[in-house]
Protein backbone atom coordinates (compact mmCIF):
# COMPACT_ATOMS: atom_id res chain seq x y z
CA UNK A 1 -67.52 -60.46 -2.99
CA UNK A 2 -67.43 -57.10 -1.35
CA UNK A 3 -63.90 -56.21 0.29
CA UNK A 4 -63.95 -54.45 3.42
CA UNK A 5 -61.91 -51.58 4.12
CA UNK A 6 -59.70 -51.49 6.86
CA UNK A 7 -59.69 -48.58 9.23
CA UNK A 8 -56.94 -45.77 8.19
CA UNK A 9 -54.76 -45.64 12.11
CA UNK A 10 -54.35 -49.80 11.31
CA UNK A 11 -53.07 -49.22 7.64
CA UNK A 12 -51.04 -46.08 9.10
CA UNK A 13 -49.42 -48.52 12.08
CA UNK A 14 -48.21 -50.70 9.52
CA UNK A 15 -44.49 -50.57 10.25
CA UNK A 16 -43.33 -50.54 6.26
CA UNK A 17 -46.07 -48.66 5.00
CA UNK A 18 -45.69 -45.82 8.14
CA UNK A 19 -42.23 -45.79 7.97
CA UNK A 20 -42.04 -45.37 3.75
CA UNK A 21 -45.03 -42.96 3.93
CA UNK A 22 -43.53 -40.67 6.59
CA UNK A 23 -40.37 -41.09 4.22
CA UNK A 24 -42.78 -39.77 1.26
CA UNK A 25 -43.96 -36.48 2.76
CA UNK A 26 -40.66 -35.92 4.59
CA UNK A 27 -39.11 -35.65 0.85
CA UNK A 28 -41.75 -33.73 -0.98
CA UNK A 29 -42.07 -31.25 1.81
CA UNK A 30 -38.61 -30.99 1.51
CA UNK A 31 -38.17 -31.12 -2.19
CA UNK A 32 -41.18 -27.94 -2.72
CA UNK A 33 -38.89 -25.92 0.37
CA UNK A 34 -35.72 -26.75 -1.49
CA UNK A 35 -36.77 -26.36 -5.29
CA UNK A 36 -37.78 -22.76 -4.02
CA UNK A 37 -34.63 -21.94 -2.33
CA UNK A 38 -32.70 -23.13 -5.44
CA UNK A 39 -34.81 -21.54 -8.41
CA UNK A 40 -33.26 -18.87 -10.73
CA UNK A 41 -30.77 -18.21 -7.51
CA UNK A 42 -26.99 -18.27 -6.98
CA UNK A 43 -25.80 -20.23 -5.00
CA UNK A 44 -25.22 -19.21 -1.32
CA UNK A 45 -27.42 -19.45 1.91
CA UNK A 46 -29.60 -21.47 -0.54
CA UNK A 47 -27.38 -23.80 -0.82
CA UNK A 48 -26.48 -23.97 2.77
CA UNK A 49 -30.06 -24.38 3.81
CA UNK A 50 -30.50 -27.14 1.43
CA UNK A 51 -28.21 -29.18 3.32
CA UNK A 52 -29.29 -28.76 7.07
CA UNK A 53 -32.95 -28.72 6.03
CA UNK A 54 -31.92 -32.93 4.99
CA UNK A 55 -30.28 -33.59 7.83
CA UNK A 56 -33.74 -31.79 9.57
CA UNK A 57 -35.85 -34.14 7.65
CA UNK A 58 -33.49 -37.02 8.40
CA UNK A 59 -34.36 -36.40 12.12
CA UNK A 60 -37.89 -35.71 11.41
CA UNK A 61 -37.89 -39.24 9.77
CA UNK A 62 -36.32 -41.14 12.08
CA UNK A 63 -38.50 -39.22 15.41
CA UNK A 64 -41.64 -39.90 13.65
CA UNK A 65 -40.73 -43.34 11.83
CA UNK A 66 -39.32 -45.05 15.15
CA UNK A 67 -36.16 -45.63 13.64
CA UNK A 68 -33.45 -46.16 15.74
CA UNK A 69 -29.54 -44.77 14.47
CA UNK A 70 -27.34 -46.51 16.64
CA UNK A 71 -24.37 -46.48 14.20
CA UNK A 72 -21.72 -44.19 14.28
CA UNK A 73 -22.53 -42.37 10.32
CA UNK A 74 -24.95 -40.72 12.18
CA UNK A 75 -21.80 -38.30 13.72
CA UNK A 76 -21.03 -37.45 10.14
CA UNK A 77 -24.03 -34.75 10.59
CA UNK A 78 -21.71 -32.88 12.26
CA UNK A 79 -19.13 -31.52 9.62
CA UNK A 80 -22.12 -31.92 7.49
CA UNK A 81 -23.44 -28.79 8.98
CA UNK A 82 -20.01 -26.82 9.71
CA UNK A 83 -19.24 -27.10 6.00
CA UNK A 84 -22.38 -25.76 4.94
CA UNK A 85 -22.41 -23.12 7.66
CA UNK A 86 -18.49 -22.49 6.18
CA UNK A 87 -19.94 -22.40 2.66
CA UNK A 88 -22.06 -19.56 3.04
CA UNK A 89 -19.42 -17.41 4.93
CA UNK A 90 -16.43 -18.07 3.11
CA UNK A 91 -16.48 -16.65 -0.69
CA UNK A 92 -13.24 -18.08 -1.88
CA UNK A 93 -14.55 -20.73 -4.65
CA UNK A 94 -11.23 -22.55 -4.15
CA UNK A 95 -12.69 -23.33 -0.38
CA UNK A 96 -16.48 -23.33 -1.66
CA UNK A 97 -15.86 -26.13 -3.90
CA UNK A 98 -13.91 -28.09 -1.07
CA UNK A 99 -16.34 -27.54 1.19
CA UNK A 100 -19.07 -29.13 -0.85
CA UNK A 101 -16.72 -32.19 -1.29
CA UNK A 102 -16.16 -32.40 2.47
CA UNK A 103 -19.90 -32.38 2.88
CA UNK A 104 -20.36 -34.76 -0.02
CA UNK A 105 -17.68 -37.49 1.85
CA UNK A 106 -19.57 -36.73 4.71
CA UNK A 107 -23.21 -38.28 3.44
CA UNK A 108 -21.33 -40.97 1.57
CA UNK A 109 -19.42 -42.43 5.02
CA UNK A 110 -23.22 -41.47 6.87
CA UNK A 111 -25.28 -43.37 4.57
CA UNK A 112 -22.27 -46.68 4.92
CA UNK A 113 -22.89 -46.70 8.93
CA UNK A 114 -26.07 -44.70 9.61
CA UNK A 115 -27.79 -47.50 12.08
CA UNK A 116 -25.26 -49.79 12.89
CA UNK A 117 -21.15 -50.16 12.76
CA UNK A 118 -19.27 -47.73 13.57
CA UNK A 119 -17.38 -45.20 11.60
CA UNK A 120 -14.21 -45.32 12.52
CA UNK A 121 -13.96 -48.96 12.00
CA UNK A 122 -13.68 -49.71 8.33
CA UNK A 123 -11.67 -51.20 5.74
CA UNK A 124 -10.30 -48.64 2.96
CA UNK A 125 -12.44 -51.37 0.85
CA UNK A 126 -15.40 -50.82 2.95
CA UNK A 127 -15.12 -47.05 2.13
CA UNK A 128 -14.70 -46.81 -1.14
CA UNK A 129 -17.36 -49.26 -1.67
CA UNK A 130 -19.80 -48.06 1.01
CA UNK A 131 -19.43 -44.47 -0.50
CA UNK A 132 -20.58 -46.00 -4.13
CA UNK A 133 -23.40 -48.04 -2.77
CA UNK A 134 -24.62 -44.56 -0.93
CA UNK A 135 -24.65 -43.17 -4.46
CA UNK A 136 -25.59 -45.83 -5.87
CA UNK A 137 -28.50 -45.78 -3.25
CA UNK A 138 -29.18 -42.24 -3.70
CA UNK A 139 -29.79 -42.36 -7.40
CA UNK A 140 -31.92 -45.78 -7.02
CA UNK A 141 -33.01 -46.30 -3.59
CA UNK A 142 -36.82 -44.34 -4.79
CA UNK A 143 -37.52 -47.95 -6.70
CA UNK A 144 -37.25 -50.11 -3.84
CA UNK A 145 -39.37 -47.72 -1.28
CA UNK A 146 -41.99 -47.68 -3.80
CA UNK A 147 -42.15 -51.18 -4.97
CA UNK A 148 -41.02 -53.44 -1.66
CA UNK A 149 -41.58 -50.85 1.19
CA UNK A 150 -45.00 -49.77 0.59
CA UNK A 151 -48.04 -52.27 0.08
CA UNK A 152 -50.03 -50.67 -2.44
CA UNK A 153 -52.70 -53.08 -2.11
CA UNK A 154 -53.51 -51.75 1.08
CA UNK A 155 -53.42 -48.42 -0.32
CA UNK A 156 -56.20 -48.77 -2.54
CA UNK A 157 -59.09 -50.19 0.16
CA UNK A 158 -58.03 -46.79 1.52
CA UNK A 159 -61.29 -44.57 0.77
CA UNK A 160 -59.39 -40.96 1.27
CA UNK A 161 -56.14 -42.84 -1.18
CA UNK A 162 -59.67 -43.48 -3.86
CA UNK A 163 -61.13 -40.25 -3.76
CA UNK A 164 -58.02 -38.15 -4.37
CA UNK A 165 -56.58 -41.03 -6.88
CA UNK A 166 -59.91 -40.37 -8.63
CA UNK A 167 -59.38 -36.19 -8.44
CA UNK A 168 -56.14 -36.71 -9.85
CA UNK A 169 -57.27 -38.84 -12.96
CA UNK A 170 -60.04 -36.03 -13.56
CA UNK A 171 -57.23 -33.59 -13.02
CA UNK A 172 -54.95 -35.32 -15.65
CA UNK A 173 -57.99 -35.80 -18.03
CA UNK A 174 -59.27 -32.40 -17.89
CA UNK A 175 -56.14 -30.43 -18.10
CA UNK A 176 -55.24 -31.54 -21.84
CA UNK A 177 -58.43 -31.14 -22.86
CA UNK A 178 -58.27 -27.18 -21.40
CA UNK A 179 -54.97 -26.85 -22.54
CA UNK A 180 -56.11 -28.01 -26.20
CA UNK A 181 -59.31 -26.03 -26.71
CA UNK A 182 -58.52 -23.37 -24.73
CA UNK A 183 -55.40 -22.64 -27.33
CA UNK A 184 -57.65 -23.12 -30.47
CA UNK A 185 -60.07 -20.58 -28.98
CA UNK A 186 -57.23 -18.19 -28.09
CA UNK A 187 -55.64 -18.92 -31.65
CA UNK A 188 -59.24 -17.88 -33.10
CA UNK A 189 -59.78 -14.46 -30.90
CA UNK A 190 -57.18 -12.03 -30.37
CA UNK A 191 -59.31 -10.47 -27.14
CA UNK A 192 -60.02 -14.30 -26.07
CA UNK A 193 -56.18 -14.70 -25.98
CA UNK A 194 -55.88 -11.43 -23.74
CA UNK A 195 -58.43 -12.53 -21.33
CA UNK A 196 -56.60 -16.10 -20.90
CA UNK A 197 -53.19 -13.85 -20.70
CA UNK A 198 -54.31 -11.67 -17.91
CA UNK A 199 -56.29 -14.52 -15.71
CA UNK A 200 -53.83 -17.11 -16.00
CA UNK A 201 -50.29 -15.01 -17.00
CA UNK A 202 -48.23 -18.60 -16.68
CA UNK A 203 -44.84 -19.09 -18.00
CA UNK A 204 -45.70 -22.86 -18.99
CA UNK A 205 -41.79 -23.49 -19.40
CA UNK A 206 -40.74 -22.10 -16.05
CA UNK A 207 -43.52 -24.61 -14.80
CA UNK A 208 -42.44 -27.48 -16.48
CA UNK A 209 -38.93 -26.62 -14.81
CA UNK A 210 -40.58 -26.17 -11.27
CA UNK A 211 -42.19 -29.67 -11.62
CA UNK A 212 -39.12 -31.47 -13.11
CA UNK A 213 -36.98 -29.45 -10.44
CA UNK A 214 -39.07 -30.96 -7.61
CA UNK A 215 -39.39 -34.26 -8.77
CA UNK A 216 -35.41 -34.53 -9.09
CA UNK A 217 -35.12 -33.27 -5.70
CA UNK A 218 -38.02 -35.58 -4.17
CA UNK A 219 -36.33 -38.64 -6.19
CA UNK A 220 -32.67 -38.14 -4.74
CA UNK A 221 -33.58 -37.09 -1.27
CA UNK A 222 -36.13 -40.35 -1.08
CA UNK A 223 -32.70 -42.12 -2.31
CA UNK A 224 -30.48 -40.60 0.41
CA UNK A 225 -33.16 -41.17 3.39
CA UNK A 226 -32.99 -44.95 2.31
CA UNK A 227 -29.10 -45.39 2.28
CA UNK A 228 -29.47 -43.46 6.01
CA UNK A 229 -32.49 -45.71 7.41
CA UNK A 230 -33.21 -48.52 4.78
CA UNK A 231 -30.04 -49.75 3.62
CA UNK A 232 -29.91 -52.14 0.58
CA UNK A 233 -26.06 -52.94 0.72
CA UNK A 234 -25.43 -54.19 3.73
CA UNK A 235 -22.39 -56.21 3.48
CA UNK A 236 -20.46 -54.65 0.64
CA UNK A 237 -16.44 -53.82 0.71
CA UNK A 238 -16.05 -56.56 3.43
CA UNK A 239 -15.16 -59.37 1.04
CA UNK A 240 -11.75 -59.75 1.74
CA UNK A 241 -8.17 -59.80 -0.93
CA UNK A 242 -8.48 -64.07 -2.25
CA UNK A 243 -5.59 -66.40 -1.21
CA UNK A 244 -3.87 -66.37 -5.10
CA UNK A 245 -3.56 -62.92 -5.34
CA UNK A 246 -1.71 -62.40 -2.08
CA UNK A 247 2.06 -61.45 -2.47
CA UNK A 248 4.73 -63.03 -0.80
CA UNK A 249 8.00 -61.49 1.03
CA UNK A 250 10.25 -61.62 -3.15
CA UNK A 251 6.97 -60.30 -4.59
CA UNK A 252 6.63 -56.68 -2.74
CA UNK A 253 9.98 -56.89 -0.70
CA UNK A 254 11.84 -56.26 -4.28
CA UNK A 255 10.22 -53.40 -5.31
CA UNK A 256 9.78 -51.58 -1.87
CA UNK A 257 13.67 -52.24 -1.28
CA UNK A 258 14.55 -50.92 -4.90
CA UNK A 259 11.94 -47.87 -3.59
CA UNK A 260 13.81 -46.96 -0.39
CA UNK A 261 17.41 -47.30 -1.93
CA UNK A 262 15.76 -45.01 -4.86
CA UNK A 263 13.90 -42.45 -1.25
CA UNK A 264 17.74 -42.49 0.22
CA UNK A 265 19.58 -41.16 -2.99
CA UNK A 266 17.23 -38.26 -3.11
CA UNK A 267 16.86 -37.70 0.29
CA UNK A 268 20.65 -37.41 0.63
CA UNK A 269 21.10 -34.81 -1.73
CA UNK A 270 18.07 -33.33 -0.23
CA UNK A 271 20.32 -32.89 2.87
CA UNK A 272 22.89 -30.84 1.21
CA UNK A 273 20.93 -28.70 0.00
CA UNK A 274 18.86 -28.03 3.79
CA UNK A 275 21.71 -27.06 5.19
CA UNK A 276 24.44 -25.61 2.55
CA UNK A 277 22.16 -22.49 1.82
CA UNK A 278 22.12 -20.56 -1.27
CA UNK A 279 25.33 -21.40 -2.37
CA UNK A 280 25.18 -25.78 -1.94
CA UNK A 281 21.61 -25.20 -4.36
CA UNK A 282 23.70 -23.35 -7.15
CA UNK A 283 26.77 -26.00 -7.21
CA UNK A 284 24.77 -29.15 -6.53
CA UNK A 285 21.88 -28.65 -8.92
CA UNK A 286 23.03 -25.50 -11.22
CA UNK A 287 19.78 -23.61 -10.24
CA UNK A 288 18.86 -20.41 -9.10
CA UNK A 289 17.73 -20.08 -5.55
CA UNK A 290 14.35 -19.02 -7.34
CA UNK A 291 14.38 -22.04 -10.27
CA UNK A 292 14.71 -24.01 -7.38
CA UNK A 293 11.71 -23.09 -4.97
CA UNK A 294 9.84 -23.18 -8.17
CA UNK A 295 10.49 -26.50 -9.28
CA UNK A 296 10.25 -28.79 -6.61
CA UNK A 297 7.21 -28.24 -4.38
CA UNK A 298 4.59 -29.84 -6.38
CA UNK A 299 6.47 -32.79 -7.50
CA UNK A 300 7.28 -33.92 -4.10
CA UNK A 301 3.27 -33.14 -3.48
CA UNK A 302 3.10 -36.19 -6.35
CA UNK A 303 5.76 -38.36 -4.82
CA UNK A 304 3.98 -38.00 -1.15
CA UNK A 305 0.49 -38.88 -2.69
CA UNK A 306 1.92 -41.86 -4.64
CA UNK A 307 3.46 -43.24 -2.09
CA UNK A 308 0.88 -43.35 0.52
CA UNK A 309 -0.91 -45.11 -2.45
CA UNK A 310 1.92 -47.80 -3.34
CA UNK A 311 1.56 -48.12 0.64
CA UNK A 312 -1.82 -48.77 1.34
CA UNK A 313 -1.77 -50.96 -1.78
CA UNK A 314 1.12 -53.41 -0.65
CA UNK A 315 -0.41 -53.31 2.76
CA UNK A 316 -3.65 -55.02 1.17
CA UNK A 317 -2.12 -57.44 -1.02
CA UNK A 318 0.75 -58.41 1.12
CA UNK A 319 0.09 -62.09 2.82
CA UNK A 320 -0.12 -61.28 6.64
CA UNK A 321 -0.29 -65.08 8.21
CA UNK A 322 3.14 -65.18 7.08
CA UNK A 323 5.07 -63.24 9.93
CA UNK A 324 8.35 -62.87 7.78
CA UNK A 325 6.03 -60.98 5.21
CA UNK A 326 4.48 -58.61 8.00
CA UNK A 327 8.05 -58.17 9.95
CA UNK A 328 9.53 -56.98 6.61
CA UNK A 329 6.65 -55.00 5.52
CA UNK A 330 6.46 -52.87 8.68
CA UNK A 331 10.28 -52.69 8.72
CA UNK A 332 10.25 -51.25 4.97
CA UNK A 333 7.12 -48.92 5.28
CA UNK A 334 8.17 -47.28 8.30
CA UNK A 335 12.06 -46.68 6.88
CA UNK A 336 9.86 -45.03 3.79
CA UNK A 337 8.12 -43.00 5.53
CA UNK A 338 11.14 -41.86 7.74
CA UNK A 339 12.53 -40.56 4.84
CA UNK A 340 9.18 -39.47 2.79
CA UNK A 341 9.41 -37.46 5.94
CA UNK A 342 12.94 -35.43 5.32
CA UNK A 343 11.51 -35.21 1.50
CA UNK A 344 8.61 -33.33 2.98
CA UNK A 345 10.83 -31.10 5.12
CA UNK A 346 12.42 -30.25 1.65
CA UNK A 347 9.27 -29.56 -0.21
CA UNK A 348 7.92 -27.24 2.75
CA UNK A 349 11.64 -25.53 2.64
CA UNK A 350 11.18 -25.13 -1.25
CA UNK A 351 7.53 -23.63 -0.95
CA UNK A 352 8.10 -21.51 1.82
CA UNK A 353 11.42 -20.32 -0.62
CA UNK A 354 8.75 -19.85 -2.98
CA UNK A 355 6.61 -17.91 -0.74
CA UNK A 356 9.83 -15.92 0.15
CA UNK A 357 10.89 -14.79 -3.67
CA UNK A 358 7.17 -14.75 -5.17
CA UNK A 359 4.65 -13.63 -2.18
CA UNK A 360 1.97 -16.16 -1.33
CA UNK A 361 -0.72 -16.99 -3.47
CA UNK A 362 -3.54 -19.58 -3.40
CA UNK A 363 -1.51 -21.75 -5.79
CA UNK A 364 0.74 -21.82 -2.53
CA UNK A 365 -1.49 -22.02 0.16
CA UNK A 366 -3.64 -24.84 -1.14
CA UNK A 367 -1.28 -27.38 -2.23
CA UNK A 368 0.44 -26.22 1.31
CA UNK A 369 -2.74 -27.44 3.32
CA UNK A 370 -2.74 -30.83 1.60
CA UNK A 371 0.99 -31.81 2.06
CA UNK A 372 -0.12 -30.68 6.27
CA UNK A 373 -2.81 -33.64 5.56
CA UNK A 374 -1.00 -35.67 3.77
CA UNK A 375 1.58 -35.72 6.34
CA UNK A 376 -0.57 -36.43 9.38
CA UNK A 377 -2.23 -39.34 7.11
CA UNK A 378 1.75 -40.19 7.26
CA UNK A 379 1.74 -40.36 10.75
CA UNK A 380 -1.69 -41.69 10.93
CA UNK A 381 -0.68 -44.95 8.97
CA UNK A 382 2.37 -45.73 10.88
CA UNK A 383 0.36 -45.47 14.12
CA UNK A 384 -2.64 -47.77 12.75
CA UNK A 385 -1.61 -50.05 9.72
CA UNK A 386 2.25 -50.75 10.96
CA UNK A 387 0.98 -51.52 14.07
CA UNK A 388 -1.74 -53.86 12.98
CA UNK A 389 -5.09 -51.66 13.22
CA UNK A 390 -5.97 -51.04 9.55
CA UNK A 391 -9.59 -50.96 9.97
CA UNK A 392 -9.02 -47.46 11.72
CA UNK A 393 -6.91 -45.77 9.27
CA UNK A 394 -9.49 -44.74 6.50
CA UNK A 395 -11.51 -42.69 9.33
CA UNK A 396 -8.58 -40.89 10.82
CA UNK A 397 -7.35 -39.56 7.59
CA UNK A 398 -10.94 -38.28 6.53
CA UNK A 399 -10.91 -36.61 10.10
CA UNK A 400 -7.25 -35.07 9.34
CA UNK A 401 -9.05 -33.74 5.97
CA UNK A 402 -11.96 -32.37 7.75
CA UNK A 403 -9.24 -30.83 10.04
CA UNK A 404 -7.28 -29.41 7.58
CA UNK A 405 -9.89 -27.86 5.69
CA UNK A 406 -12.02 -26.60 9.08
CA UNK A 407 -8.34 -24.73 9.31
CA UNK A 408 -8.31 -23.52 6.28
CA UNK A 409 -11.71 -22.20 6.54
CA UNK A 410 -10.60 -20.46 10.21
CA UNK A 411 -7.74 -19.01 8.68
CA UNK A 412 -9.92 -17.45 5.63
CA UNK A 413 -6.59 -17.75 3.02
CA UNK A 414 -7.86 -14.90 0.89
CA UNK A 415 -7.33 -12.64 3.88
CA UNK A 416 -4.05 -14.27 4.51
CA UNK A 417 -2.57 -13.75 1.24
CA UNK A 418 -3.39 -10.23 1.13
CA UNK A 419 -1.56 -9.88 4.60
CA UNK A 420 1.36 -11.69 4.25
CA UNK A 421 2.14 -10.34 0.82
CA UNK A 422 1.40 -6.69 2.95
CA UNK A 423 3.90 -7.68 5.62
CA UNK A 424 6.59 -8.54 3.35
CA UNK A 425 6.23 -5.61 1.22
CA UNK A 426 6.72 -3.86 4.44
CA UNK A 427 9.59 -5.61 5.65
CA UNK A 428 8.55 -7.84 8.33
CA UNK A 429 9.03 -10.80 6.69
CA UNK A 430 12.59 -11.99 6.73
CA UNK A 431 13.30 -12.87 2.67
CA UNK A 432 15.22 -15.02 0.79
CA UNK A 433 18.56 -13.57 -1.45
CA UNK A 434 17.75 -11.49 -4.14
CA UNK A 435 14.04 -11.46 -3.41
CA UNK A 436 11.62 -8.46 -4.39
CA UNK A 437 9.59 -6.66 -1.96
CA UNK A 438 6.96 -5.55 -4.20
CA UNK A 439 3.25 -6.05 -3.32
CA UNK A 440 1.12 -7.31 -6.65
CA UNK A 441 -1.66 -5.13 -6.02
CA UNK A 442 -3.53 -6.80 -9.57
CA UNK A 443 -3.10 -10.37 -7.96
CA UNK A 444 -4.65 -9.41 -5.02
CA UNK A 445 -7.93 -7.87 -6.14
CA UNK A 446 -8.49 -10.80 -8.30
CA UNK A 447 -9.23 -12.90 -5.01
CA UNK A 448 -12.71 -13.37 -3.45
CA UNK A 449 -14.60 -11.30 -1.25
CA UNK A 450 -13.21 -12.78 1.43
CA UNK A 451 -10.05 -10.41 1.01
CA UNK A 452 -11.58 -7.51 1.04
CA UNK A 453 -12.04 -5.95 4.67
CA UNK A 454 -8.08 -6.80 4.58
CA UNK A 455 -7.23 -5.35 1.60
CA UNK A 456 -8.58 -2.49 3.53
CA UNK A 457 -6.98 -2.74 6.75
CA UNK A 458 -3.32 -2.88 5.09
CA UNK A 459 -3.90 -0.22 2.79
CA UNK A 460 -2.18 2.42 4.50
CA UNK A 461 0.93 0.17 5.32
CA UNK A 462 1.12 0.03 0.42
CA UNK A 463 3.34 2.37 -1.56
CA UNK A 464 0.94 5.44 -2.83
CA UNK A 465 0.71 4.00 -6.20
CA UNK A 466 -0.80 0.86 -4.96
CA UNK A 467 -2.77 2.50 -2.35
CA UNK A 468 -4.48 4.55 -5.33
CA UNK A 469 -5.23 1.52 -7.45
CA UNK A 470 -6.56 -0.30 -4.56
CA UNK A 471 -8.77 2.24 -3.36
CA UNK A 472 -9.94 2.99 -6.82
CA UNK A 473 -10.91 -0.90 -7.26
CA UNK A 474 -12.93 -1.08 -4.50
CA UNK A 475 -14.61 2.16 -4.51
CA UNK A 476 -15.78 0.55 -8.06
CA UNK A 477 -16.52 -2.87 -6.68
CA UNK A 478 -19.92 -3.98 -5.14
CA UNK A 479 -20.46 -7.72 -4.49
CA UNK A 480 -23.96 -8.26 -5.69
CA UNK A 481 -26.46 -10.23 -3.76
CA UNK A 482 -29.49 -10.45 -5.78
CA UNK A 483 -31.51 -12.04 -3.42
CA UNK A 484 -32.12 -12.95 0.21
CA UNK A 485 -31.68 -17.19 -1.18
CA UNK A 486 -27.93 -16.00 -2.53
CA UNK A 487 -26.99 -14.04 0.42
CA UNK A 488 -23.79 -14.68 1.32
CA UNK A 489 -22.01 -13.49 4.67
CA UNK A 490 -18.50 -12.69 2.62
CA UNK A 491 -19.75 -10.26 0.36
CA UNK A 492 -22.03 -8.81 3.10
CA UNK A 493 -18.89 -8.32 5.05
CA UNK A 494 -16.52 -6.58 2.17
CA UNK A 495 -19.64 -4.75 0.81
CA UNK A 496 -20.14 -3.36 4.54
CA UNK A 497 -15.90 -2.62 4.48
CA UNK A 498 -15.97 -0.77 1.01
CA UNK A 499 -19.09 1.43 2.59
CA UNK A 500 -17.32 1.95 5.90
CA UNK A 501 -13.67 2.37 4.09
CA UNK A 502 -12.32 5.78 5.03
């Protein structure tokens, strides 16, 4: 029996085949553009490009696939694209590599409520899971495009799908075959072998990597297209915490009471030493003013991060229809967070003490920014979880993160290290006893590029031997951009400020 073949715009209106096949070309355009961009390059406007060219094919996909986003992932495209645009101007690999998290985060929570749900709305369950599945999807989601999405069968009564599929298999035969006798001939004649050099000149390895290249970025993009428009997981994270493993008011009211009587010792000491000065630190804890900027800062960071943990934890497992259990809860979280507050006032007193004695530094500066975020997560948790809206907490402390770092990127720290530490060398910086006004001219020029037009501008304000070894690093610096695919606006700027510098 002879099977008719249907006409190609009926097989293209197909809703699962048009959608999957737009889905197809949308990635390997996308993968060729991108596996070019990324080839034997450093990473810079490259990578940058890599990123808003998906979200481009994204919208390409869903304008030409009829696919309609109503959910609110879809507003994740947003820092998507100022963290990329950030990447490629900030040089500071302290801030790159955070901004490629951010941006990661960013297509995890998109691909968890890309076309319906919204955002802001979500369990810290939800999240956590969603993200996975979107990786999970991203790595996997090629197999069920190609196997459920597209009918094949269909495919084949195609007559343009036949005549390529039957170029390709002459292709595949005939290559080998070239590739086999053409070597024994070049093997046999030395001028044979330089006629095959100089028509074909290919670097067989570097193609191999080109076509492996390209295929990894086709398979992950088709991946990341499905989590944003063909979702597998739809209802994962939503299960909620099962009746037996609830805890009752003895259960977590023992251990949070033991944990604020445990907050209220330190804290009170903590008080003493706010407001006795210099002298209060020595008696109390035997330390230096210096030992004891030094030692604190980061292990409050520890406490503050392990307690929003214990937190959101207890506020999971705790058995909310009992009222007694929720009364107490909210009673006990918000008197620990009261005074996780004071112990933050101490650790910002100790680091900017620190600051004070030692200069600022990234090492300062970072774990600065995330106590700020930490902090307003603080605040962020009373206002939502103690007041019964969980579901909302999860997105406002990923937006205080994409706050704090959008800051951090504003502020440019390298720049801000090199000023501050220029300011207090000067004297404008009030200092803490016994502190040293010298300006670590070696620290300084190991930062990024990002420091360099200030370097510059507070050169005249250094001491002359500092001015000379600053002067003489940069005159012998040049930030090298090999390429138009690694350009990067940082060292464009500093290399334009070491040609300008007077």
């Amino acid at each position: 029996m002879q099977v008719t073949e249907p006409p190609a715009p009926q097989f293209i209106a197909r809703p699962n085949n048009r959608l999957a096949l737009i889905m197809l070309a949308t990635t390997a355009v996308y993968a060729l553009i991108t596996h070019e961009l990324l080839w034997s390059s450093d990473f810079g406007l490259n990578l940058s490009l890599t990123v808003i060219l998906f979200l481009a094919s994204l919208c390409i996909t869903v304008k030409l696939g009829v696919v309609q986003l109503r959910g609110g992932g879809r507003w994740m495209a947003l820092p998507i694209a100022i963290f990329a645009i950030f990447y490629v101007i900030r040089d500071s690999q302290n801030l790159r590599i955070y901004n490629v998290l951010a941006i990661l985060i960013a297509f995890g929570v998109m691909g968890l409520r890309t076309q319906q749900g919204q955002v802001r709305v979500a369990s810290v369950v939800s999240y956590i899971a969603g993200m996975f599945s979107t990786g999970v999807e991203m790595l996997l989601g090629a197999f069920p495009l190609l196997t459920n999405e597209i009918d094949w069968r269909l495919i084949a009564l195609w007559r343009p799908w036949q005549i390529w599929r039957r170029v390709a298999v002459g292709v595949l035969i005939t290559l080998p075959l070239l590739l086999v006798f053409g070597g024994l001939f070049a093997a046999a004649d030395a001028g044979f072998a330089r006629i095959l050099r100089q028509i074909f000149n290919l670097n067989l390895a570097e193609l191999i990597g080109r076509i492996v290249l390209v295929i990894t970025i086709m398979w992950l993009a088709i991946g990341l297209l499905s989590a944003m428009v063909l979702p597998i997981f739809h209802h994962i994270g939503k299960s909620a915490m099962p009746a037996m493993f609830k805890l009752g008011l003895v259960e977590f009211g023992l251990p949070l009471s033991a944990l604020t009587l445990l907050f209220a010792a330190f804290v009170a000491l903590q008080l003493t030493y706010l407001f006795g000065g210099e002298s209060m630190v020595s008696v109390a804890s035997g330390l230096t003013y210096a030992d004891y900027a030094r030692r604190g800062f980061f292990e409050l960071v520890a406490v503050a991060v392990l307690l929003l943990i214990v937190l959101l934890l207890a506020d999971w497992l705790i058995d909310k229809s009992d009222a007694r259990v929720l009364r107490f809860f909210r009673i006990i979280a918000s008197v620990l967070i009261a005074l996780m507050g004071i112990v933050m006032v101490s650790a910002f007193q100790r680091m900017w003490l620190y600051t004070q004695i030692y200069g600022l530094s990234e090492l300062r500066i970072y774990p600065t920014a995330f106590m700020i975020w930490i902090a307003m997560t603080f605040l962020w948790f009373a206002f939502t979880i103690l007041r019964g809206r969980t579901q909302r907490f999860v997105f406002g402390a990923m937006l205080a993160g994409f706050v704090t770092l959008l800051g951090l990127n504003l502020v440019n720290p390298d720049a801000l290290i090199v000023r501050f530490n220029a300011q207090r060398a000067g004297g404008l910086v009030a200092l803490a006893p016994r502190a040293s006004r010298s300006f670590d001219s070696e620290y300084v020029m190991q930062l990024s590029a990002d420091a360099v037009p200030a370097l510059i501008e507070v050169m005249p304000t250094l001491s002359a031997q500092d001015q000379a070894q600053v002067r003489n690093y940069l005159l012998n610096t040049n930030y090298r951009l090999t390429n138009w695919r690694s350009f990067h606006f940082g060292r464009w700027w500093a290399n334009q400020a070491i040609s300008e510098m007077p």
